[in-house]
PDB file of N, CA and C in Angstrom:
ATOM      1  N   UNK A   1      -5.831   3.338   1.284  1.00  0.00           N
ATOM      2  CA  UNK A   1      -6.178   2.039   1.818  1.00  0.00           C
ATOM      3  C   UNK A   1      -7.444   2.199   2.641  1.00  0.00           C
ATOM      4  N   UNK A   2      -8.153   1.392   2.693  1.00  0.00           N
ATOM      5  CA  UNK A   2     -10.081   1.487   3.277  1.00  0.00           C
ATOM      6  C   UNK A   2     -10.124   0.667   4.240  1.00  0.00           C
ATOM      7  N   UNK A   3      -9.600  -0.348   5.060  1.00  0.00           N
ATOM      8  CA  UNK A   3      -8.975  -0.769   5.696  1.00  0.00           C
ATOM      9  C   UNK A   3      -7.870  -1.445   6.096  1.00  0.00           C
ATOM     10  N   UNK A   4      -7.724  -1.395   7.888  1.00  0.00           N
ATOM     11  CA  UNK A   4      -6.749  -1.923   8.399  1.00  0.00           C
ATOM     12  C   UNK A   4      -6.453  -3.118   8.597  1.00  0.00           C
ATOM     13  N   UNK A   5      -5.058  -3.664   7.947  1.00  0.00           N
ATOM     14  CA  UNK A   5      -4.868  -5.255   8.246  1.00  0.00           C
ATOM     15  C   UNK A   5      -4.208  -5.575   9.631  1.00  0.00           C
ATOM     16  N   UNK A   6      -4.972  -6.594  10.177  1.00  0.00           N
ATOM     17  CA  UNK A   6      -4.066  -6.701  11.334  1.00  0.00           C
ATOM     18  C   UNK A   6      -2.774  -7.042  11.443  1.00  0.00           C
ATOM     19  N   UNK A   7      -2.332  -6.979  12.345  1.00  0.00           N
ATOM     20  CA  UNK A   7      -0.571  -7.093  12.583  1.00  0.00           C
ATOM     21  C   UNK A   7      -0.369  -8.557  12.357  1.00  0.00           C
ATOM     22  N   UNK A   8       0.362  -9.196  11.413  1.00  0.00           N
ATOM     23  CA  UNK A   8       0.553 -10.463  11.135  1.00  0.00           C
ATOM     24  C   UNK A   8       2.288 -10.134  10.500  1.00  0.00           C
ATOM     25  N   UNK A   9       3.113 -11.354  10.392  1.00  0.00           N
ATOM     26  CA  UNK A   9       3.584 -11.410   9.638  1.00  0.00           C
ATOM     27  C   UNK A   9       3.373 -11.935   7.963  1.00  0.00           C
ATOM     28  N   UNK A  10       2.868 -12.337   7.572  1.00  0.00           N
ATOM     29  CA  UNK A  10       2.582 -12.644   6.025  1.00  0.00           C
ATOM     30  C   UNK A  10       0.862 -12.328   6.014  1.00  0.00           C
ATOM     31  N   UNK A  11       0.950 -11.635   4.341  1.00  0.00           N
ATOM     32  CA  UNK A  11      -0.898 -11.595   4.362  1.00  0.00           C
ATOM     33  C   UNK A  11      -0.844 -12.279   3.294  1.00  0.00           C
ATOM     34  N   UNK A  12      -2.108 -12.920   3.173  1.00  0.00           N
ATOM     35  CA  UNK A  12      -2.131 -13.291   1.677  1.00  0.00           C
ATOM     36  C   UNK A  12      -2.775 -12.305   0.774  1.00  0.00           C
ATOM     37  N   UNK A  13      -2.613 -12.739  -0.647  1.00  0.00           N
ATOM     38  CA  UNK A  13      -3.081 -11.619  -1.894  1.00  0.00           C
ATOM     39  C   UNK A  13      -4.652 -10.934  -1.570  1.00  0.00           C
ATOM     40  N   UNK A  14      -5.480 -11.943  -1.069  1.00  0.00           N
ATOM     41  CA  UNK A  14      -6.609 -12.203  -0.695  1.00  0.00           C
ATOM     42  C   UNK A  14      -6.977 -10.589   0.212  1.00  0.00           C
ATOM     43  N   UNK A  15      -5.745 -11.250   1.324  1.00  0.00           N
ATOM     44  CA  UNK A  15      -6.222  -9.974   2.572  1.00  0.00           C
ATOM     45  C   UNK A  15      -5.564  -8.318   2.203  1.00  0.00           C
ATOM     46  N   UNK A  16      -4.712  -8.579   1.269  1.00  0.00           N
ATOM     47  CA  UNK A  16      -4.070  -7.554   0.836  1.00  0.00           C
ATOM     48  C   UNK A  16      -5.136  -6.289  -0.182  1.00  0.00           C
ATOM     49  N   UNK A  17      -5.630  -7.818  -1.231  1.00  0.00           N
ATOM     50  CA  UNK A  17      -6.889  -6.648  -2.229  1.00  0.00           C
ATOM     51  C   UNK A  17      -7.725  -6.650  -1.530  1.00  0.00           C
ATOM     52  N   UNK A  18      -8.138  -6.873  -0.416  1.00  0.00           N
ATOM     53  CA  UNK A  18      -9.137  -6.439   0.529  1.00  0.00           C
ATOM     54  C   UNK A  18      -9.030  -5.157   1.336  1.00  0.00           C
ATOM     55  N   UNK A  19      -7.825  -5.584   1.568  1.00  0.00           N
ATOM     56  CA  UNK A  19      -7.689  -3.881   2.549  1.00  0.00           C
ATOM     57  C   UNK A  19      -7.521  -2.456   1.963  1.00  0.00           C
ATOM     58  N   UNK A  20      -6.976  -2.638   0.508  1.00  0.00           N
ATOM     59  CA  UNK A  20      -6.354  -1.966  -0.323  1.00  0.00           C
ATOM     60  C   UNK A  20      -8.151  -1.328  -1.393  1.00  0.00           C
ATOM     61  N   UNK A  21      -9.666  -2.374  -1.266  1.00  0.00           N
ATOM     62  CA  UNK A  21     -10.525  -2.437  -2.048  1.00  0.00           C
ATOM     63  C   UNK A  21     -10.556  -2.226  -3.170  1.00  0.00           C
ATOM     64  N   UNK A  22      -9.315  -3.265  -4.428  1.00  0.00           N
ATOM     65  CA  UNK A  22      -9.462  -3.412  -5.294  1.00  0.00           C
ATOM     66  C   UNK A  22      -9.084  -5.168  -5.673  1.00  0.00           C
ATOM     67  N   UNK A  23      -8.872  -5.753  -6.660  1.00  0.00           N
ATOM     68  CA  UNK A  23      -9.134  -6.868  -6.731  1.00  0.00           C
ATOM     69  C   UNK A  23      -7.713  -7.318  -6.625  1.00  0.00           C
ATOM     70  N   UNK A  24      -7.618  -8.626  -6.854  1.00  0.00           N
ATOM     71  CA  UNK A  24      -6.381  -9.332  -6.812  1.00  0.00           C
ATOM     72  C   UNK A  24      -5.532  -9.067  -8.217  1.00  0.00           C
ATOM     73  N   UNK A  25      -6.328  -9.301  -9.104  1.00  0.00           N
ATOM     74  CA  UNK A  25      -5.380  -8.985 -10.487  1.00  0.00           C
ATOM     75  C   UNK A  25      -4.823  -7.432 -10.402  1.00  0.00           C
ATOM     76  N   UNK A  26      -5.286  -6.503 -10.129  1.00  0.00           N
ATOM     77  CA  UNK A  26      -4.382  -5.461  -9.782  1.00  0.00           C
ATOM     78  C   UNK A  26      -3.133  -5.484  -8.991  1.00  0.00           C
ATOM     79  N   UNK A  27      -3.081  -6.659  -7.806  1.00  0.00           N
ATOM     80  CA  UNK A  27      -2.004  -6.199  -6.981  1.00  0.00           C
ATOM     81  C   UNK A  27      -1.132  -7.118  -7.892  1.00  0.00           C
ATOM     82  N   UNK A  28      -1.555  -8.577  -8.420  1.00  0.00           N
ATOM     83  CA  UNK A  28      -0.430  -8.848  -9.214  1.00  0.00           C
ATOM     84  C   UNK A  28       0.006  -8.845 -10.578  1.00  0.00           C
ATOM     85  N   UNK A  29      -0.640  -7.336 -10.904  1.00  0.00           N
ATOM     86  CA  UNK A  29      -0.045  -6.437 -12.245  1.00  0.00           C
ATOM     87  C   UNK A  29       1.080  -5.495 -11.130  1.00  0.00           C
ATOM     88  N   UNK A  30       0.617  -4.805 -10.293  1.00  0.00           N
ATOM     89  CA  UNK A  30       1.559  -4.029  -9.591  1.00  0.00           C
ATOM     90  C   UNK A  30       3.069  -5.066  -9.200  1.00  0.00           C
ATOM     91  N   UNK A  31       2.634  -6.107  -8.752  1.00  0.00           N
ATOM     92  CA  UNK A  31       3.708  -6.754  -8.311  1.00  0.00           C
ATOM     93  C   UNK A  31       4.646  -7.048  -9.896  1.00  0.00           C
ATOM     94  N   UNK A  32       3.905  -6.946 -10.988  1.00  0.00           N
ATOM     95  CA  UNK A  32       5.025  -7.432 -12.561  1.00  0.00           C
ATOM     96  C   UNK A  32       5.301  -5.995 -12.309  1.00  0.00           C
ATOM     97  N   UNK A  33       4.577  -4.705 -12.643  1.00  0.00           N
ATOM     98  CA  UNK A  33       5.154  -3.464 -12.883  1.00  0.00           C
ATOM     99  C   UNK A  33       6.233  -3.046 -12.172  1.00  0.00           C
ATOM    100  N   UNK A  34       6.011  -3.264 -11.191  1.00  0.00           N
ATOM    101  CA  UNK A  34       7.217  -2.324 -10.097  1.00  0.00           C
ATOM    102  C   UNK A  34       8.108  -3.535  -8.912  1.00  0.00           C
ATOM    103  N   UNK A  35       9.387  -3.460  -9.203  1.00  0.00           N
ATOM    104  CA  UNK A  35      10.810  -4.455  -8.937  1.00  0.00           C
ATOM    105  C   UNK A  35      10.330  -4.377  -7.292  1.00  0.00           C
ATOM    106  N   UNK A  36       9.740  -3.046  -7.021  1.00  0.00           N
ATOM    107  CA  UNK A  36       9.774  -2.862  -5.655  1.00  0.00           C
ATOM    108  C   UNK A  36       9.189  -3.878  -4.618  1.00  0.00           C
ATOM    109  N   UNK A  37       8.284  -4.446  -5.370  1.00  0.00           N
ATOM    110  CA  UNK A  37       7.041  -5.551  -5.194  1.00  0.00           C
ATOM    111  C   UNK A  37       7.707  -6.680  -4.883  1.00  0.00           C
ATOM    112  N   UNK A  38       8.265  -7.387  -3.742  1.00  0.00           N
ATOM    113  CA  UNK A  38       8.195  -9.104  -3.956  1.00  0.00           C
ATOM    114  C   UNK A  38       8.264  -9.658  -2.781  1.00  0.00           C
ATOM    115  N   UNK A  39       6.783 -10.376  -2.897  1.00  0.00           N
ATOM    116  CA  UNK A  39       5.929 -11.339  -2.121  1.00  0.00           C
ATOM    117  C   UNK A  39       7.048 -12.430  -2.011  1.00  0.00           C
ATOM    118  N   UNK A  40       6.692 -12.938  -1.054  1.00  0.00           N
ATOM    119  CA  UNK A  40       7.384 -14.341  -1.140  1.00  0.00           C
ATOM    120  C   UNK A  40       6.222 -15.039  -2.056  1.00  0.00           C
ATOM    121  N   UNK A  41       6.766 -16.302  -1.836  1.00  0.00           N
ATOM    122  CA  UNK A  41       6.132 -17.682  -2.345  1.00  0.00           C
ATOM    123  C   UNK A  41       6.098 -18.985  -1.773  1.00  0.00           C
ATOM    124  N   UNK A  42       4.700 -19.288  -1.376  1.00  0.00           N
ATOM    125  CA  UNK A  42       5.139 -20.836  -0.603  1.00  0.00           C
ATOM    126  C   UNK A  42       5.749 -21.895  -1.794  1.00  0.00           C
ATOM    127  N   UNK A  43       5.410 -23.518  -1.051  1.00  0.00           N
ATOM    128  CA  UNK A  43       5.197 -24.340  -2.350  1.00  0.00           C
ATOM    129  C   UNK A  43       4.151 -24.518  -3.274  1.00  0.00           C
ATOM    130  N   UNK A  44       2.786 -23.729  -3.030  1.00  0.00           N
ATOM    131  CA  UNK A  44       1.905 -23.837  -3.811  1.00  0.00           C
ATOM    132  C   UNK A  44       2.304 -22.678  -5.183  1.00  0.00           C
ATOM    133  N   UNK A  45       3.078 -21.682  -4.718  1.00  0.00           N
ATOM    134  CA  UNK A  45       2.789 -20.219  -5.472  1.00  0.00           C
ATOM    135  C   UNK A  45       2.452 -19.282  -5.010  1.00  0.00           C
ATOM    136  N   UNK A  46       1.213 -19.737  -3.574  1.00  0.00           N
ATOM    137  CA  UNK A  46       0.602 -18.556  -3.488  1.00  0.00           C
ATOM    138  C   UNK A  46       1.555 -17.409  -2.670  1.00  0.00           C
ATOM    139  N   UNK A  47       1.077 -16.142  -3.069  1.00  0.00           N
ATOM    140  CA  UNK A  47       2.021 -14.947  -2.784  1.00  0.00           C
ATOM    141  C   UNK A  47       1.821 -15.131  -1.276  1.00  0.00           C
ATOM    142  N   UNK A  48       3.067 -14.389  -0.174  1.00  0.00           N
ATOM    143  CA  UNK A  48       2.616 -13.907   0.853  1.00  0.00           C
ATOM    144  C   UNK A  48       3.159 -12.808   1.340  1.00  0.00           C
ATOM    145  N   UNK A  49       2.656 -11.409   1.447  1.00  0.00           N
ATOM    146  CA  UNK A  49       3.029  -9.951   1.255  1.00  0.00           C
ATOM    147  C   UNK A  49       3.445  -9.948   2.991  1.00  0.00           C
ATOM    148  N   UNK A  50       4.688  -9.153   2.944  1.00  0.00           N
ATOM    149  CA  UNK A  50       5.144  -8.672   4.231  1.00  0.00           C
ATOM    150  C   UNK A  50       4.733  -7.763   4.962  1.00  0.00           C
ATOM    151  N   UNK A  51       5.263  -6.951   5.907  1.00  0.00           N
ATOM    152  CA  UNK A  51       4.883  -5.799   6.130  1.00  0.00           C
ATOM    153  C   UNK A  51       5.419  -3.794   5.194  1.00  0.00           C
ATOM    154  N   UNK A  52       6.852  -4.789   5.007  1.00  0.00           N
ATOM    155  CA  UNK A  52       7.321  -4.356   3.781  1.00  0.00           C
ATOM    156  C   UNK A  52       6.982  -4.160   2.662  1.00  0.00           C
ATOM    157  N   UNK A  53       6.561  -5.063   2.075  1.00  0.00           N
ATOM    158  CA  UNK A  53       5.632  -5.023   0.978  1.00  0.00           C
ATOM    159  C   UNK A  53       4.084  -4.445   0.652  1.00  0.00           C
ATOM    160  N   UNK A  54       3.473  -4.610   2.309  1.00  0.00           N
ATOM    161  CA  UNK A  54       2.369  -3.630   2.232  1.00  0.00           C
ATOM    162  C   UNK A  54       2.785  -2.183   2.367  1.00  0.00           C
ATOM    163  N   UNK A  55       3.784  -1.557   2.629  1.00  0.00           N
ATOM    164  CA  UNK A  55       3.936  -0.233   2.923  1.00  0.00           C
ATOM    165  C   UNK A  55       4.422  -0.150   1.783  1.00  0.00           C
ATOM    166  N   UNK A  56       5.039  -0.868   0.462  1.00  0.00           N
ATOM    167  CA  UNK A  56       5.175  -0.355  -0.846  1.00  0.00           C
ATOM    168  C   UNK A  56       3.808  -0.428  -1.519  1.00  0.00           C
ATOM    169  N   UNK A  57       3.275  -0.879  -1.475  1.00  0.00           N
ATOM    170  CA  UNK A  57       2.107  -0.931  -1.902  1.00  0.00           C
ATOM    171  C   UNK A  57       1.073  -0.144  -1.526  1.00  0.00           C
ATOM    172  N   UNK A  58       0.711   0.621  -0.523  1.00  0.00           N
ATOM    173  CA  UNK A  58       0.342   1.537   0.307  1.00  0.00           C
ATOM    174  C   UNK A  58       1.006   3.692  -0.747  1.00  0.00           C
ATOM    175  N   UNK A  59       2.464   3.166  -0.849  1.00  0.00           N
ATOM    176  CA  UNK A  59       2.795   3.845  -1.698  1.00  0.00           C
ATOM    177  C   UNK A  59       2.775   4.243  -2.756  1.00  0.00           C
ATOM    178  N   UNK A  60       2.461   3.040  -3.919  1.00  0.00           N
ATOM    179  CA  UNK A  60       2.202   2.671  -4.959  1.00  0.00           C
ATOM    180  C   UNK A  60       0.577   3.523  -5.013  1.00  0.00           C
ATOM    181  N   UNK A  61      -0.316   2.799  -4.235  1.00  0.00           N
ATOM    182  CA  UNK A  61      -1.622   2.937  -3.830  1.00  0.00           C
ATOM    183  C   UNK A  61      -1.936   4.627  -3.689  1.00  0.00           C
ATOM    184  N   UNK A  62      -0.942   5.362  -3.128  1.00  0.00           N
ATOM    185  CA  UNK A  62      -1.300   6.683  -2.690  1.00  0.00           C
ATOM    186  C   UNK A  62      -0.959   7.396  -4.144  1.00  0.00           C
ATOM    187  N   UNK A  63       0.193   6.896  -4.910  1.00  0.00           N
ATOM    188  CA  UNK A  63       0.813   7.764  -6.095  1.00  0.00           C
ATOM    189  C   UNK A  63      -0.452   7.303  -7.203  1.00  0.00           C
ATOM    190  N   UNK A  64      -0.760   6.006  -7.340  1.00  0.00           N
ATOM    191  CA  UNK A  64      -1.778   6.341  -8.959  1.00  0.00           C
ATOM    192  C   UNK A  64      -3.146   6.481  -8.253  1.00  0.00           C
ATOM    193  N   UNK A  65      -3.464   5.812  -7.593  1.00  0.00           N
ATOM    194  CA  UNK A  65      -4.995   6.296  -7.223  1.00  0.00           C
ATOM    195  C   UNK A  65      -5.382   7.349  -6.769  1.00  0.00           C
ATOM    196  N   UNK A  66      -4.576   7.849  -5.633  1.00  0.00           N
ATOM    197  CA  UNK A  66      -4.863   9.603  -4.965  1.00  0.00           C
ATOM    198  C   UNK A  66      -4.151  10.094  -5.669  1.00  0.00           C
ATOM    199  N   UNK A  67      -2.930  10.073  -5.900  1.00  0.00           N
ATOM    200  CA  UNK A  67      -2.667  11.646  -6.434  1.00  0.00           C
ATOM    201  C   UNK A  67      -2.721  11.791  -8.341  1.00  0.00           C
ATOM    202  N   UNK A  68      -3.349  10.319  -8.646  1.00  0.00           N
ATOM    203  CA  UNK A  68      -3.284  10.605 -10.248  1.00  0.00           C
ATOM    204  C   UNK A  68      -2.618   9.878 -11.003  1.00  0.00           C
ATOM    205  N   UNK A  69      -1.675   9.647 -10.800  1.00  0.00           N
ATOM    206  CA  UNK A  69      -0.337   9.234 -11.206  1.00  0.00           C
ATOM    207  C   UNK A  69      -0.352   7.968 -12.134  1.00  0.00           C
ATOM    208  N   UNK A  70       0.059   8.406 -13.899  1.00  0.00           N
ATOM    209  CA  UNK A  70       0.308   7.024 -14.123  1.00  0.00           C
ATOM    210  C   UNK A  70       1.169   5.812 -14.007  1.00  0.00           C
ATOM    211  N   UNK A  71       1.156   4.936 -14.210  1.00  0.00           N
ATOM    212  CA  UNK A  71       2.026   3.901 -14.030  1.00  0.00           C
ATOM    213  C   UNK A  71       3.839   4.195 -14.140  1.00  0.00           C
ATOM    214  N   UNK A  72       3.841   4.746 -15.375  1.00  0.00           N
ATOM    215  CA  UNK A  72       5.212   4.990 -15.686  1.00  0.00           C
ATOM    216  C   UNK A  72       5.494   6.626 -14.661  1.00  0.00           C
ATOM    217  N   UNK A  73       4.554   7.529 -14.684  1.00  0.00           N
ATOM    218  CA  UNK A  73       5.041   8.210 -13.887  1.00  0.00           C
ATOM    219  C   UNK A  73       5.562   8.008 -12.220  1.00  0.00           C
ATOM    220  N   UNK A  74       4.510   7.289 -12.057  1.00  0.00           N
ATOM    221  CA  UNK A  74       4.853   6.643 -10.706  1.00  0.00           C
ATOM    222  C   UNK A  74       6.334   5.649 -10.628  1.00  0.00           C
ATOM    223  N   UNK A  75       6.210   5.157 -11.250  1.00  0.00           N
ATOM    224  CA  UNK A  75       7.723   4.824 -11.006  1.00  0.00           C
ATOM    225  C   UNK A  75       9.094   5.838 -11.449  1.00  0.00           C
ATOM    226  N   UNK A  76       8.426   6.417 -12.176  1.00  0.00           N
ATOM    227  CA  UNK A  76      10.106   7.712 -12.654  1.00  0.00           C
ATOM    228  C   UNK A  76      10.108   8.273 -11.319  1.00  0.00           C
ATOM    229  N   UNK A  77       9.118   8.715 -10.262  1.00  0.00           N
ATOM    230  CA  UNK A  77       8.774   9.612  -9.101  1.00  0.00           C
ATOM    231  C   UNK A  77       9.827   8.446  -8.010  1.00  0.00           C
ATOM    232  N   UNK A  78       9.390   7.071  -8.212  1.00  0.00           N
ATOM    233  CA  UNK A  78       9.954   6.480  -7.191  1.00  0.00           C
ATOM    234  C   UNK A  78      11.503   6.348  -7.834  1.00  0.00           C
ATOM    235  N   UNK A  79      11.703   6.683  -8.581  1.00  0.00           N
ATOM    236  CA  UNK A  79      13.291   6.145  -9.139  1.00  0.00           C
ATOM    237  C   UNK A  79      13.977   7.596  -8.134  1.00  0.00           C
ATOM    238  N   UNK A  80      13.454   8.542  -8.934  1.00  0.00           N
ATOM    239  CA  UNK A  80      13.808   9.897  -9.069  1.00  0.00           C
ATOM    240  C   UNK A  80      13.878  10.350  -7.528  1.00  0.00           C
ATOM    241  N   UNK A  81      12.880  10.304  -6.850  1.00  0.00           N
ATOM    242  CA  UNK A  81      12.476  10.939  -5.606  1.00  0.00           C
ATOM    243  C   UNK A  81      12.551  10.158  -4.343  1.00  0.00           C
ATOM    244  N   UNK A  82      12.585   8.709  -4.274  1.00  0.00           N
ATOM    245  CA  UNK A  82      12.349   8.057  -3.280  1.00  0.00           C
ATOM    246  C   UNK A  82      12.206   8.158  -1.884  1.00  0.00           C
ATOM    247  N   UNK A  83      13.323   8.549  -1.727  1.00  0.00           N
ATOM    248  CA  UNK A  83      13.044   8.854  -0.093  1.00  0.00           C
ATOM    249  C   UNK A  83      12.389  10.143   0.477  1.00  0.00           C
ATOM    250  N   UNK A  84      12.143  11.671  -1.284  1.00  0.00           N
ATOM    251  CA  UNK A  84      11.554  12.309  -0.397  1.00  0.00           C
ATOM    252  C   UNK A  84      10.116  11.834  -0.585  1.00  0.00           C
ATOM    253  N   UNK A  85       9.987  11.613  -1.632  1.00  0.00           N
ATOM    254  CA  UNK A  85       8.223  10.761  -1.563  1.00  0.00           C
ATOM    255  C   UNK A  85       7.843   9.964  -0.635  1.00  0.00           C
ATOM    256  N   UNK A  86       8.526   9.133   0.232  1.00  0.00           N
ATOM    257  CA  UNK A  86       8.720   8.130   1.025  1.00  0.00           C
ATOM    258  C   UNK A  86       8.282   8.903   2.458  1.00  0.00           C
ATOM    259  N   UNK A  87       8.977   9.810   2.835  1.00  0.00           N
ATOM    260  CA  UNK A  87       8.968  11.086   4.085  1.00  0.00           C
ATOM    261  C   UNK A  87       7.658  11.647   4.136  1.00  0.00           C
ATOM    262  N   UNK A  88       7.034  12.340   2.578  1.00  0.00           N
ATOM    263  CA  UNK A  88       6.182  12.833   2.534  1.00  0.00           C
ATOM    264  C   UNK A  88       5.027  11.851   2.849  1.00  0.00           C
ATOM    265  N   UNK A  89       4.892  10.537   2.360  1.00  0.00           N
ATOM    266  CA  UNK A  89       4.285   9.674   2.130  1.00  0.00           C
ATOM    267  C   UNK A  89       4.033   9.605   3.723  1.00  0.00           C
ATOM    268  N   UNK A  90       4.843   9.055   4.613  1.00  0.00           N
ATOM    269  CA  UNK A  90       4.717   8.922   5.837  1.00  0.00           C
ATOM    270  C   UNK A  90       4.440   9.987   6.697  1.00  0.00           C
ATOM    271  N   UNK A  91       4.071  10.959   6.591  1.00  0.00           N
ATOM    272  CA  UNK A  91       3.675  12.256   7.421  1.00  0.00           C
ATOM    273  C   UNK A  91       2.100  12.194   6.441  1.00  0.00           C
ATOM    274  N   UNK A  92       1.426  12.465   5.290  1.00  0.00           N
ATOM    275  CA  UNK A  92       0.048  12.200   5.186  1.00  0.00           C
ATOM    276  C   UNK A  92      -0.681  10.975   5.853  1.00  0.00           C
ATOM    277  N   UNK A  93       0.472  10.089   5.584  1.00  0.00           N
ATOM    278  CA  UNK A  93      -0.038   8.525   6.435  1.00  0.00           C
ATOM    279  C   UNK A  93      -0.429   8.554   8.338  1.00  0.00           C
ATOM    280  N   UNK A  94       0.632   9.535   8.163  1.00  0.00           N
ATOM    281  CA  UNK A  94       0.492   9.231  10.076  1.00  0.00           C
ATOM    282  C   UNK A  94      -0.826  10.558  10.239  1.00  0.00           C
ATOM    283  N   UNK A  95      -0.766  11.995   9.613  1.00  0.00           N
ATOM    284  CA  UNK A  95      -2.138  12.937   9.460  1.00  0.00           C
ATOM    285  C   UNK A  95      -3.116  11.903   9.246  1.00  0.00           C
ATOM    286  N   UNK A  96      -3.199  11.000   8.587  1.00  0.00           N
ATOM    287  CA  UNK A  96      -4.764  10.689   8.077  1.00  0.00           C
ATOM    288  C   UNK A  96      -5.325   9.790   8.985  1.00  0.00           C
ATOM    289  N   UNK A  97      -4.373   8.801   9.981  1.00  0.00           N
ATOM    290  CA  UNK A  97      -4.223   8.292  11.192  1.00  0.00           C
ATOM    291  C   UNK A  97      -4.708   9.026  12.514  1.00  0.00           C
ATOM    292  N   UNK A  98      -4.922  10.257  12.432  1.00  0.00           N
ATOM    293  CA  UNK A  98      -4.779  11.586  13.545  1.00  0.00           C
ATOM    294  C   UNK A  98      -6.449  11.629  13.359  1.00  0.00           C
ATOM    295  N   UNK A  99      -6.445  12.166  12.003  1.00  0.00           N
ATOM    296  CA  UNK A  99      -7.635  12.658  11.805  1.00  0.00           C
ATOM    297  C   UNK A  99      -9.104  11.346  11.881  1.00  0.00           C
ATOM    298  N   UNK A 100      -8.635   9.837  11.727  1.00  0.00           N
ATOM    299  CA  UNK A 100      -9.634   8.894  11.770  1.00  0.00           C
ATOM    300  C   UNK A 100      -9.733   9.041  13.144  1.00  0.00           C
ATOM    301  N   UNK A 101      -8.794   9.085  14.070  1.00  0.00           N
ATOM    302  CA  UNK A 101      -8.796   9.100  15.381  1.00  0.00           C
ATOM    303  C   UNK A 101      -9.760  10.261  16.096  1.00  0.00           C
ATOM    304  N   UNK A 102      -9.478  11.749  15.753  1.00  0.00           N
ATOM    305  CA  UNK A 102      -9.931  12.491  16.178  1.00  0.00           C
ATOM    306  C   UNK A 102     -11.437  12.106  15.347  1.00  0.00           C
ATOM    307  N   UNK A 103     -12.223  11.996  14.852  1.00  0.00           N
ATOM    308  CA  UNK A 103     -12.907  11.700  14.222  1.00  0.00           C
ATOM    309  C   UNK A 103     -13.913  10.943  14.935  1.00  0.00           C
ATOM    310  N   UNK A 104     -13.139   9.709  15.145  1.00  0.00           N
ATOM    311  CA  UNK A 104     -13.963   8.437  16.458  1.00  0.00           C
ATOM    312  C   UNK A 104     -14.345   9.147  17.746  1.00  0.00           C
ATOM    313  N   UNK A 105     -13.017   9.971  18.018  1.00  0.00           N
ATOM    314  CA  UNK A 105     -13.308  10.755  19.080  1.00  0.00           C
ATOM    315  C   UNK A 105     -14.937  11.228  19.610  1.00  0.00           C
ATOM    316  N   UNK A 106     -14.939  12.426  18.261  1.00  0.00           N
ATOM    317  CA  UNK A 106     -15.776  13.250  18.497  1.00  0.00           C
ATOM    318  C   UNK A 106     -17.131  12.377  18.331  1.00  0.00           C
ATOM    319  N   UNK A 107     -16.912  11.395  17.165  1.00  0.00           N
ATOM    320  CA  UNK A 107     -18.547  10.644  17.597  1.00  0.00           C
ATOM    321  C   UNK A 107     -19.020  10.104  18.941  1.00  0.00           C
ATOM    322  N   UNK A 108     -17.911   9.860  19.541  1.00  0.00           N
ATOM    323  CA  UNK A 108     -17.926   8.789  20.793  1.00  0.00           C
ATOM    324  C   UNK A 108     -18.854  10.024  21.867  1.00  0.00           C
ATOM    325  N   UNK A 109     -18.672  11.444  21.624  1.00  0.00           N
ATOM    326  CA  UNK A 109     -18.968  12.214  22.474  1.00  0.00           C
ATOM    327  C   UNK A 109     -20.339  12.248  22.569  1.00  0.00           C
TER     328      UNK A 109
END
């Protein structure tokens, strides 16, 4: 993810392929591919992603884009593995958090 969304409860699709820097038709192919995916819906249609839903997606995001992963593999991994992918997932997430930090740090110096 390339940036941070602020703390809201609902984002729209909009702020979601923004933070994520890929387009909207990707997140709602991800949202048909994987059960894991579901936005609400106002009365118009339009999606509105939780915080829940961004941290699957965040997941999704780390398995085919960083580590490779195709579609179908990525989901056998999440069937198969979930919670330890999930653990692992959240310890690179909170490292890569450390390291933007230490990072700002040292420019600030």
């Amino acid at each position: 993810m390339k940036t941070g969304l602020r703390h809201k409860l609902y984002y729209s699709i909009g702020e979601v392929a923004e933070a994520f820097d890929v387009n909207t038709s990707l997140i709602r192919f991800w949202e048909k591919e994987f059960d894991e995916i579901k936005p609400k819906k106002n009365a118009k249609g339009n999606r509105k992603f939780s915080q829940e839903d961004i941290k699957k997606l965040e997941l999704i995001y780390h398995l085919v884009k960083e580590r490779g992963f195709t579609l179908e593999g990525a989901k056998t991994h999440l069937r198969e593995t979930k919670s330890e992918t999930l653990s692992k997932f959240e310890i690179i997430r909170k490292l890569k958090n450390i390291k933007e930090e230490l990072i700002a740090i040292k420019n600030n110096l």
